[in-house]
C-alpha atoms as a PDB file:
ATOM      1  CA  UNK A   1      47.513 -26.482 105.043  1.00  0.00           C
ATOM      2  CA  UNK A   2      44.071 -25.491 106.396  1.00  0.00           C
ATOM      3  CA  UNK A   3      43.654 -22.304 107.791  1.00  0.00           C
ATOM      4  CA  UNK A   4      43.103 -23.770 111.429  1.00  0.00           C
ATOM      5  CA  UNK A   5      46.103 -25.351 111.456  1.00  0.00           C
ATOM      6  CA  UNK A   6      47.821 -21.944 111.177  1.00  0.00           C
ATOM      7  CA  UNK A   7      48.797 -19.816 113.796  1.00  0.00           C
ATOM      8  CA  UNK A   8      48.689 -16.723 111.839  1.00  0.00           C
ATOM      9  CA  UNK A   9      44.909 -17.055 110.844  1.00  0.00           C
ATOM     10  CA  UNK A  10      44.059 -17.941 114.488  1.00  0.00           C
ATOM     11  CA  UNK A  11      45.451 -14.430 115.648  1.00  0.00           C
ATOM     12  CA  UNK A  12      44.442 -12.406 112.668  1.00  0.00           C
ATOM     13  CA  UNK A  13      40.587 -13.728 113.335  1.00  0.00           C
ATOM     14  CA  UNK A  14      41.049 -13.336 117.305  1.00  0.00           C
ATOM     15  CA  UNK A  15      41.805  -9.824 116.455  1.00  0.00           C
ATOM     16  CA  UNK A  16      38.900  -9.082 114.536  1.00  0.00           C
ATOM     17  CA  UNK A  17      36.669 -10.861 116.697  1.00  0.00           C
ATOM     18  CA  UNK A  18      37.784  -8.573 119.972  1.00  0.00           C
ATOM     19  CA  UNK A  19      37.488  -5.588 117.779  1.00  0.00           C
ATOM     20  CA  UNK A  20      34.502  -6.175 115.613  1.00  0.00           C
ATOM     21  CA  UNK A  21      35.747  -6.284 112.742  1.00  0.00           C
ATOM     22  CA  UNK A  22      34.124  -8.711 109.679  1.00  0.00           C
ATOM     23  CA  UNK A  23      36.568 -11.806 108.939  1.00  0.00           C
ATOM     24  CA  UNK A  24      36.408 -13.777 106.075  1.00  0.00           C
ATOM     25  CA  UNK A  25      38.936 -16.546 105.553  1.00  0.00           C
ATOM     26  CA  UNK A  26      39.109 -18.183 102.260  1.00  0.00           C
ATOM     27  CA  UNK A  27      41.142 -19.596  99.576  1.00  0.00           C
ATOM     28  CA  UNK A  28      41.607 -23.003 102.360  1.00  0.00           C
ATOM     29  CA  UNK A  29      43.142 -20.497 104.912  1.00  0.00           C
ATOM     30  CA  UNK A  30      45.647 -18.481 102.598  1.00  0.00           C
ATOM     31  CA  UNK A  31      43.652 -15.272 101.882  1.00  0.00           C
ATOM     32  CA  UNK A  32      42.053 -13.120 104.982  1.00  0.00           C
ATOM     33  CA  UNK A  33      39.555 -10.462 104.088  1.00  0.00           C
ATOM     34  CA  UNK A  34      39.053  -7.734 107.213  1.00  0.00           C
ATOM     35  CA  UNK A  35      35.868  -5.256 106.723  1.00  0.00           C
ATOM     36  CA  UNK A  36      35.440  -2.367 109.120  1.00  0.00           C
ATOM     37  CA  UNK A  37      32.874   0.005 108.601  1.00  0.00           C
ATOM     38  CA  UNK A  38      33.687   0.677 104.421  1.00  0.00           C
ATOM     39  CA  UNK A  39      36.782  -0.226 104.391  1.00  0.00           C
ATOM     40  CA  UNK A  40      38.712  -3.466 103.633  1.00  0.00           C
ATOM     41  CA  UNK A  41      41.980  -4.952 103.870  1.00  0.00           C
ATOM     42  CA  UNK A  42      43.376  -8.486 102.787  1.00  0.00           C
ATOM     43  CA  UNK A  43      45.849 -10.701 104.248  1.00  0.00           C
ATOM     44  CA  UNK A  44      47.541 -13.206 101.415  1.00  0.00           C
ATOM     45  CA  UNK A  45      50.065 -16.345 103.015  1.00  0.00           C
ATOM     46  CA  UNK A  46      51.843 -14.031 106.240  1.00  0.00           C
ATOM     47  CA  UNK A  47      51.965 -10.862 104.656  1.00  0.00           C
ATOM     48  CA  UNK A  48      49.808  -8.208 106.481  1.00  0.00           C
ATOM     49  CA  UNK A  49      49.913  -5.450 103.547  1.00  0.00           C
ATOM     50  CA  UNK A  50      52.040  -2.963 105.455  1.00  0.00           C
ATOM     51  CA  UNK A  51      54.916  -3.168 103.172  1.00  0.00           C
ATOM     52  CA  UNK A  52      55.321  -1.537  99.892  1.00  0.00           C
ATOM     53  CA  UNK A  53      55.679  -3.904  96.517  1.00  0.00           C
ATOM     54  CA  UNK A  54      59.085  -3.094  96.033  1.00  0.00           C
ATOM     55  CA  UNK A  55      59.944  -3.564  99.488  1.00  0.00           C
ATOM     56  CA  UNK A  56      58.385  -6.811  99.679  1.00  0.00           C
ATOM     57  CA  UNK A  57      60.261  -7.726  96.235  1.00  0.00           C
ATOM     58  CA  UNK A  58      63.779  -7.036  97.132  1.00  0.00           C
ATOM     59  CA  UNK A  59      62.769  -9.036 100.536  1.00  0.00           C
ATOM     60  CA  UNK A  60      61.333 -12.002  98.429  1.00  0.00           C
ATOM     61  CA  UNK A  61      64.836 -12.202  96.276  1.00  0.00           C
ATOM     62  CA  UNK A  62      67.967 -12.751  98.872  1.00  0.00           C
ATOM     63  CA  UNK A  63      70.634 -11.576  95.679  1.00  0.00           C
ATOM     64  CA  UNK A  64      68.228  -7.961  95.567  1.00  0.00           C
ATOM     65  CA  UNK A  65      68.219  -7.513  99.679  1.00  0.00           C
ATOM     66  CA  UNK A  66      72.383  -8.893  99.390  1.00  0.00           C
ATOM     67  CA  UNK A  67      72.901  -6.154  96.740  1.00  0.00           C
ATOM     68  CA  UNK A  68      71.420  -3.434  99.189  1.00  0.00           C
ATOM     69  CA  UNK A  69      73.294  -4.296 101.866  1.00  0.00           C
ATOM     70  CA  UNK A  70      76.747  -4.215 100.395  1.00  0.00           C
ATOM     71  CA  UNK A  71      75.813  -0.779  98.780  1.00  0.00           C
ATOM     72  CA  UNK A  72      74.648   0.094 102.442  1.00  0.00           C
ATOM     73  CA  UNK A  73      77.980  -1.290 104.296  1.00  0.00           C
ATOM     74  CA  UNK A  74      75.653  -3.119 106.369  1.00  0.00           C
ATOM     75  CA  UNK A  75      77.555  -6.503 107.516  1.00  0.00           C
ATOM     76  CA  UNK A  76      75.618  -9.805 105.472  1.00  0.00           C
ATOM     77  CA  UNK A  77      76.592 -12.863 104.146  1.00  0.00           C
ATOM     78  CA  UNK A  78      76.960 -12.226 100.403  1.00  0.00           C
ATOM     79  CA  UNK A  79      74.189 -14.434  98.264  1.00  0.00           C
ATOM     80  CA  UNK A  80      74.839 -13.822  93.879  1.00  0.00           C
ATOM     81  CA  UNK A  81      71.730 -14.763  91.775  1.00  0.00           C
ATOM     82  CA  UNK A  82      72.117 -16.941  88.605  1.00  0.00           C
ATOM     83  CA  UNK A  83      69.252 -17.716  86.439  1.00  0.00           C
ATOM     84  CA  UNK A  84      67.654 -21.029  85.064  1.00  0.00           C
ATOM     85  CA  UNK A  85      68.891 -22.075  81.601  1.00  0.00           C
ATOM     86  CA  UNK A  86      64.973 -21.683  80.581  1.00  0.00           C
ATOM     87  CA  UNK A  87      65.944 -17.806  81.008  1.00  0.00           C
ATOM     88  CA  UNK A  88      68.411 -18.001  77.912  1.00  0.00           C
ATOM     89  CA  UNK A  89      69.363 -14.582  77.554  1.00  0.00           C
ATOM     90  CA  UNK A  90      70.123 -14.607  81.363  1.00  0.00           C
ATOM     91  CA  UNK A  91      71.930 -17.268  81.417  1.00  0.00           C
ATOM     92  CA  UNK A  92      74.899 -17.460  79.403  1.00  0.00           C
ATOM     93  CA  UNK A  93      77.980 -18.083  80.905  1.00  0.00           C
ATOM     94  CA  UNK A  94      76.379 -18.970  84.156  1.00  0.00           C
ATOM     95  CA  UNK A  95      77.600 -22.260  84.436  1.00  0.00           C
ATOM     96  CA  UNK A  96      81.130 -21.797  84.433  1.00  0.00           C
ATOM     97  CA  UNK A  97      80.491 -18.262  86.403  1.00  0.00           C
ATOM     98  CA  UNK A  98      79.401 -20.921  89.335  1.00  0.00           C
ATOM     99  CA  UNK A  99      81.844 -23.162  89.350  1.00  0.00           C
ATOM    100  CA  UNK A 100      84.421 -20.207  89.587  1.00  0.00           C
ATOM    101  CA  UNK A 101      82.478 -19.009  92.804  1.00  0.00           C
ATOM    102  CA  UNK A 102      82.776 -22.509  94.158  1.00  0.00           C
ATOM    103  CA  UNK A 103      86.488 -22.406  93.406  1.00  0.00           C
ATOM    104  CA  UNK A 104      86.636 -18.933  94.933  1.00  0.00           C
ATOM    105  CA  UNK A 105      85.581 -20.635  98.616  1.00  0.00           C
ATOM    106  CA  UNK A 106      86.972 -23.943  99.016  1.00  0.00           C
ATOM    107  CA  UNK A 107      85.369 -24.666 102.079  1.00  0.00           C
ATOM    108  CA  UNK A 108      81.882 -24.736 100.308  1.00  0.00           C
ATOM    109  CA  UNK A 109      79.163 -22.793  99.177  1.00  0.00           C
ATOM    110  CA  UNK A 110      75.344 -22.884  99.654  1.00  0.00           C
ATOM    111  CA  UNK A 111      72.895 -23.067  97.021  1.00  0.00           C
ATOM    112  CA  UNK A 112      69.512 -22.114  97.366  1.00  0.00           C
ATOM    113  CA  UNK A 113      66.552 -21.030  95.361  1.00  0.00           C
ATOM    114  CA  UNK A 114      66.776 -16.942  95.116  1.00  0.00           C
ATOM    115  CA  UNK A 115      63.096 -16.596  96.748  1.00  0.00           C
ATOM    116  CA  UNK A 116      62.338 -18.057 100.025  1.00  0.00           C
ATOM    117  CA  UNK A 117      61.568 -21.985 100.880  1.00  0.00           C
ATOM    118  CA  UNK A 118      61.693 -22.475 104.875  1.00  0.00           C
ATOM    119  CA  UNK A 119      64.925 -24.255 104.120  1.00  0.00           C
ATOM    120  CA  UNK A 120      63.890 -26.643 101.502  1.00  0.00           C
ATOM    121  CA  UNK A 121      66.143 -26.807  98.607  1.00  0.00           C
ATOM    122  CA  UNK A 122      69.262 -25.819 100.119  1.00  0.00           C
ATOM    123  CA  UNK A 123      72.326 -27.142  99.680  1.00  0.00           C
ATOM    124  CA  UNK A 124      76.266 -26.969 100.958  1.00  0.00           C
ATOM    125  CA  UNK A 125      77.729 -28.258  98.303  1.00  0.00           C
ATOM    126  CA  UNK A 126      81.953 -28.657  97.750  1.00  0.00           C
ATOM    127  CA  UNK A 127      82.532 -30.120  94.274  1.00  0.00           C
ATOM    128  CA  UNK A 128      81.777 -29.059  90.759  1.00  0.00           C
ATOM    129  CA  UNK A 129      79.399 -32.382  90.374  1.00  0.00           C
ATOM    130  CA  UNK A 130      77.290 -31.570  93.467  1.00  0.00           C
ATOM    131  CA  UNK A 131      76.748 -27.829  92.764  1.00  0.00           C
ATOM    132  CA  UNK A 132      75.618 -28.746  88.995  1.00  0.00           C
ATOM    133  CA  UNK A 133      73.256 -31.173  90.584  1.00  0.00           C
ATOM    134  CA  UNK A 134      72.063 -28.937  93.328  1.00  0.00           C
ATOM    135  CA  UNK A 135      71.303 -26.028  90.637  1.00  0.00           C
ATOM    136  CA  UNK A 136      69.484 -28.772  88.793  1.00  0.00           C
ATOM    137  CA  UNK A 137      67.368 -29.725  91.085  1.00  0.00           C
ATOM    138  CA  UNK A 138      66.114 -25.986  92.205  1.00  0.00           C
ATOM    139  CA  UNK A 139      65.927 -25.033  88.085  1.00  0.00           C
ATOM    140  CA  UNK A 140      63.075 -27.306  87.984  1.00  0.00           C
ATOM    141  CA  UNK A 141      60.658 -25.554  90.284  1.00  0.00           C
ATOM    142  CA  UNK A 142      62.372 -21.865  90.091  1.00  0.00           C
ATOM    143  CA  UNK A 143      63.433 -19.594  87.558  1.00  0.00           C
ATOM    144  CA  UNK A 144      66.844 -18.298  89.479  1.00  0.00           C
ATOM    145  CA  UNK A 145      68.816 -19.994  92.167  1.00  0.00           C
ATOM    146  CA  UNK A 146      71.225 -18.290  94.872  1.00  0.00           C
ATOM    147  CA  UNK A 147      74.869 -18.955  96.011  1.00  0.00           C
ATOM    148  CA  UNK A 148      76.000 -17.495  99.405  1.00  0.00           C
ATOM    149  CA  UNK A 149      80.022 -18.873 100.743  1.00  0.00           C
ATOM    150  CA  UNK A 150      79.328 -21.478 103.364  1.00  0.00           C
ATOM    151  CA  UNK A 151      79.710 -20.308 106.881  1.00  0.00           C
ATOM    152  CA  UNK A 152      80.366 -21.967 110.408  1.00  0.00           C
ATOM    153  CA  UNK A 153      77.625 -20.372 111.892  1.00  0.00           C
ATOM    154  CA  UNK A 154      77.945 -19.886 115.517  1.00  0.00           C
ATOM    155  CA  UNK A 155      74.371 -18.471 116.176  1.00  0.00           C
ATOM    156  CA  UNK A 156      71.031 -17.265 114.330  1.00  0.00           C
ATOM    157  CA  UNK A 157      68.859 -15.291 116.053  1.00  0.00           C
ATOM    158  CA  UNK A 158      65.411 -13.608 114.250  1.00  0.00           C
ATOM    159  CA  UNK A 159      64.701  -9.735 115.046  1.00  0.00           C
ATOM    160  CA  UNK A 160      60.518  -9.840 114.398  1.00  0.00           C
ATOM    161  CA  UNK A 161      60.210  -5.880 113.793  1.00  0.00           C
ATOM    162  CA  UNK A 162      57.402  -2.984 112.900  1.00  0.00           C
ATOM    163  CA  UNK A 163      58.265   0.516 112.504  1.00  0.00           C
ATOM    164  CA  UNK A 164      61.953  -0.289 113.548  1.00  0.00           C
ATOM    165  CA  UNK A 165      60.530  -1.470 116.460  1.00  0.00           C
ATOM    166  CA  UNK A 166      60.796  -4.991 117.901  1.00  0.00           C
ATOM    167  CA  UNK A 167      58.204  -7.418 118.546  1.00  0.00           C
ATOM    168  CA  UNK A 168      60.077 -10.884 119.394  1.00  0.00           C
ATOM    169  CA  UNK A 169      63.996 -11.148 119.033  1.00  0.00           C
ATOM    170  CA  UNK A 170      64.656 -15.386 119.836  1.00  0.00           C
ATOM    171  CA  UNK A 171      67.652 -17.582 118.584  1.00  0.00           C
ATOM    172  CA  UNK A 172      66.903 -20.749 116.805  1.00  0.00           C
ATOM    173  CA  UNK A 173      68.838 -23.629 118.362  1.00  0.00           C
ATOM    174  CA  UNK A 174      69.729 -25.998 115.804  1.00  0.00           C
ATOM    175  CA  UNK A 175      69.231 -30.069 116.007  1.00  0.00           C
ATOM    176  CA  UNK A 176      71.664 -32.471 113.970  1.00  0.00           C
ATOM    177  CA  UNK A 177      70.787 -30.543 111.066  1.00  0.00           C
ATOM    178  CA  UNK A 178      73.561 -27.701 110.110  1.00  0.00           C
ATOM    179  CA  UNK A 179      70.398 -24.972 108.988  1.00  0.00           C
ATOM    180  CA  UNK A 180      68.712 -23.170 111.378  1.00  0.00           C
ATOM    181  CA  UNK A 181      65.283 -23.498 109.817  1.00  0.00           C
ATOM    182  CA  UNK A 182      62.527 -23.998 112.345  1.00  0.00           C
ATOM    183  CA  UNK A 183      60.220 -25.766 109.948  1.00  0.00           C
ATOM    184  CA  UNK A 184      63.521 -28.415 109.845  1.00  0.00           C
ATOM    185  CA  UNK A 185      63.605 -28.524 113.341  1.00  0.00           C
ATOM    186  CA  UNK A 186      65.239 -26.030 115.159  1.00  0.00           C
ATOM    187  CA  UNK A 187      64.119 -24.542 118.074  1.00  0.00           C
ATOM    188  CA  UNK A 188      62.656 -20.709 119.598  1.00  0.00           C
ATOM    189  CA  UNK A 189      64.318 -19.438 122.281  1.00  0.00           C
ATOM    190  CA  UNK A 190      64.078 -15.842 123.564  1.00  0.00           C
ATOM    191  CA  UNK A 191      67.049 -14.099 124.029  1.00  0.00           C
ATOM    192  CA  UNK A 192      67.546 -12.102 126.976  1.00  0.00           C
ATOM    193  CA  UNK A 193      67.599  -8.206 127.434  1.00  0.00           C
ATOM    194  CA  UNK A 194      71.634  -7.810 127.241  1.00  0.00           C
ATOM    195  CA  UNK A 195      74.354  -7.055 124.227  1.00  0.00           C
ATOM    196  CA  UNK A 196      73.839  -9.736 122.063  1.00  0.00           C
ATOM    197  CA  UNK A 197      69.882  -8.441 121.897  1.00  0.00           C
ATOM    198  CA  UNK A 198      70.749  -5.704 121.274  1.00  0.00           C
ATOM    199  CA  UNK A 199      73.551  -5.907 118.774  1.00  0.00           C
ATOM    200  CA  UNK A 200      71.011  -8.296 116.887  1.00  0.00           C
ATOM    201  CA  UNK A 201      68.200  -5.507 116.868  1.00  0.00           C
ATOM    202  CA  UNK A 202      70.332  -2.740 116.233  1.00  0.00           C
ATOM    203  CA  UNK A 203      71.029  -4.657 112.896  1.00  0.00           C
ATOM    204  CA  UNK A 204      67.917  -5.398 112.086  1.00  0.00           C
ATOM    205  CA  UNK A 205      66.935  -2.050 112.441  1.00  0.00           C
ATOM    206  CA  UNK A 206      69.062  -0.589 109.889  1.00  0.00           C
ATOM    207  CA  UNK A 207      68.749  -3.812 107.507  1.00  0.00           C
ATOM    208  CA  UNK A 208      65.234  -2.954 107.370  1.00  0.00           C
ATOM    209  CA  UNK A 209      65.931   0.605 106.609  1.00  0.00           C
ATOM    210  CA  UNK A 210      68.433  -0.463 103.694  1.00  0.00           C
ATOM    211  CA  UNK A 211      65.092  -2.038 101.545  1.00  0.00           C
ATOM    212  CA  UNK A 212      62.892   0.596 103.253  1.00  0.00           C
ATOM    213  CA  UNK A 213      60.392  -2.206 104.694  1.00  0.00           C
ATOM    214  CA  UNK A 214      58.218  -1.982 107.442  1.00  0.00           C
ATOM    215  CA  UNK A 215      56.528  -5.447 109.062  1.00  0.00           C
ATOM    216  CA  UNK A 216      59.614  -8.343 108.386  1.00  0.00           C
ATOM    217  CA  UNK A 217      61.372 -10.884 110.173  1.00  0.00           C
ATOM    218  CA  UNK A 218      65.495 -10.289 110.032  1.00  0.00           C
ATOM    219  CA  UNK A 219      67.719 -13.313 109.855  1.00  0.00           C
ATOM    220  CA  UNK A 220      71.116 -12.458 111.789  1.00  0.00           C
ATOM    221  CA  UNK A 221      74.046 -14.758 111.877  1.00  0.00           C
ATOM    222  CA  UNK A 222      77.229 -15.059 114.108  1.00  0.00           C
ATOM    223  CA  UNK A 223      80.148 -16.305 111.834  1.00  0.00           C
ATOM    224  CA  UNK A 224      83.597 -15.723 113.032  1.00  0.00           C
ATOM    225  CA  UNK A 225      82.563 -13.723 116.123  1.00  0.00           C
ATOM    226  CA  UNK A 226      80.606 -10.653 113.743  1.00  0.00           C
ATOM    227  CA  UNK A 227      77.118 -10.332 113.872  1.00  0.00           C
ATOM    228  CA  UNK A 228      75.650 -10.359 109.715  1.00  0.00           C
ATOM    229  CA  UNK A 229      72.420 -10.447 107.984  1.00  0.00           C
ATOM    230  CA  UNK A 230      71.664 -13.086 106.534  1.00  0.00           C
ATOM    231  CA  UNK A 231      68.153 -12.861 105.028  1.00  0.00           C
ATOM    232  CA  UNK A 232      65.108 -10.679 105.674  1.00  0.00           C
ATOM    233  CA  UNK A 233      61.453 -11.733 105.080  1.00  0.00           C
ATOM    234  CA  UNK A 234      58.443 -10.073 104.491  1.00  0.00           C
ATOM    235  CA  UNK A 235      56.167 -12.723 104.883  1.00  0.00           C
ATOM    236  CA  UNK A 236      56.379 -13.056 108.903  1.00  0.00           C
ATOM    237  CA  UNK A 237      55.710 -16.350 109.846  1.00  0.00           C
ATOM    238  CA  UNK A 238      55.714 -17.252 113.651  1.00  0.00           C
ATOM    239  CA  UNK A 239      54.292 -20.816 113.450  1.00  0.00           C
ATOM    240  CA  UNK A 240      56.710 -22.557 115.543  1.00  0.00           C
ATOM    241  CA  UNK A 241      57.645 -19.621 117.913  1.00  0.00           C
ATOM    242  CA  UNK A 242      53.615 -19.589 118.578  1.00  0.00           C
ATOM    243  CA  UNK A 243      53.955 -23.207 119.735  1.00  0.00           C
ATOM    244  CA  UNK A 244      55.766 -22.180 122.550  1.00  0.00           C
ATOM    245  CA  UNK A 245      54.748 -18.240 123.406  1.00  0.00           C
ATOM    246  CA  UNK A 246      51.641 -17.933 121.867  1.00  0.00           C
ATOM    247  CA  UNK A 247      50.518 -14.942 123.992  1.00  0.00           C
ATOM    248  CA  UNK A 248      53.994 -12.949 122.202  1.00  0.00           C
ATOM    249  CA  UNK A 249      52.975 -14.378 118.592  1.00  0.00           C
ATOM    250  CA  UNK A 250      49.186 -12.941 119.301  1.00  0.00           C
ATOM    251  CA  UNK A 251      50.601  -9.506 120.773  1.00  0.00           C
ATOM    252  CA  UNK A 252      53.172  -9.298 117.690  1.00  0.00           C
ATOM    253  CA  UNK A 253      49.957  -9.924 115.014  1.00  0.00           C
ATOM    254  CA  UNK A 254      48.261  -7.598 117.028  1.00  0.00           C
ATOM    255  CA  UNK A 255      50.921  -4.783 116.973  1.00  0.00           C
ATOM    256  CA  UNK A 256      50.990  -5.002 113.110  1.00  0.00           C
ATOM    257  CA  UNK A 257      47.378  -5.022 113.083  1.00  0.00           C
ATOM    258  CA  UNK A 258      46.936  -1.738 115.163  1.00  0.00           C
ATOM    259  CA  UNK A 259      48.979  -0.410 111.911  1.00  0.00           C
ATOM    260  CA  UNK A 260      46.887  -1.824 109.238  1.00  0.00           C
ATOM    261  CA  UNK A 261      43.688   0.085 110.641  1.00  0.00           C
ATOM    262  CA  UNK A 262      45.462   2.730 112.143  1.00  0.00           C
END
């Protein structure tokens, strides 16, 4: 993807260009370099450089930020990491330790590589045969996979924070497909100033807390009538929400930015 294409680049060089601040994009649109004065600071895919490594690590692996939030109480949707067969010593007795997930939720399970993909590579699967060919088919790009219990999900709405503040809270209306994911389809919309918000940001809040990170997107879920995390990413991406409110995409960037040269 070339860097005008993205909506992220677009507001990252706006912002330097109202501000005066050197912007060089490179690497076909993935890697921003900002200069002010002596100082410089780098923008790589959607991640700003506000968060710490490990932060942005446990974000990056859904088992890791799972993990946290069971430790933390903090309502989720439960995701257990198994590793590729490449990863031997990782990986023994992992087959059968599947199946017997699968077998402990009837209904289904999803299976998903561990690190994000904007919904590609995700599976519901319900027998033994489709969840060893769903694993096989995410072991040959990624080193570990994830399994979370399926879920009727009722609603998904994203919590776009800074500083436990938040920036854009919308619910992603789903098409046919049964994921959420925008890039598959679904659509933005802004929810209201009312409980749900705020049950959704209050949740966010202390999700991002849990893996002590700082700029992030939080994925919350209504299954069964309780509001759960289900993911939280580091990398914010606001592609397809900037199709529709660009002027809240550009004053979210811009928020995140006053941080970076705070």
């Amino acid at each position: 993807m070339s860097g005008s294409n993205r909506i992220f680049v677009d507001a990252i060089t706006k912002y330097c260009a109202d501000r005066g601040i050197a912007c060089e994009v490179t690497s076909q649109g993935w890697l921003i370099v900002m200069t002010r004065d002596d100082t410089r600071h780098f923008a790589l895919g959607y991640d700003l450089g506000l968060n710490s490594a490990i932060s942005h690590r446990i974000a990056s692996d859904k088992a890791a930020t799972s993990d946290i939030l069971a430790m933390s109480d903090i309502p989720h949707i439960a995701h257990t990491q198994f590793s590729s067969p490449v990863l031997a010593n990782y990986a023994r007795g992992q087959p059968e330790a599947m199946r017997d997930l699968l077998r402990q939720h009837p209904q289904g399970v999803v299976v998903k590589p561990n690190e994000g993909t904007s919904g590609r590579l995700v599976f519901k699967v319900t027998s033994e045969a489709d969840l060893d060919e769903a694993a096989q088919k995410i072991f040959v790009s990624h080193l570990s996979l994830a399994i979370s219990p399926f879920v009727e999900i009722e609603k998904e709405v994203r919590v776009v924070m800074i500083d436990d503040t938040p920036l854009a809270v919308y619910a992603k209306q789903r098409g046919a497909d049964w994921r959420h994911n925008l890039d598959l389809g679904a659509q933005p919309v802004l929810l209201p100033s009312g409980a749900t918000r705020d049950a959704c940001v209050a949740l966010a809040i202390i999700a991002a807390q849990a893996i002590g990170i700082r700029f992030a997107s939080v994925d919350i879920v209504r299954a069964a009538g309780e509001w759960k995390v289900l993911e939280i990413n580091s990398g914010v991406m606001m592609e397809t929400l900037g199709r529709y409110h660009p002027e809240l995409v550009q004053a979210a960037y811009t928020a995140a930015l006053d941080k970076v040269f705070a």
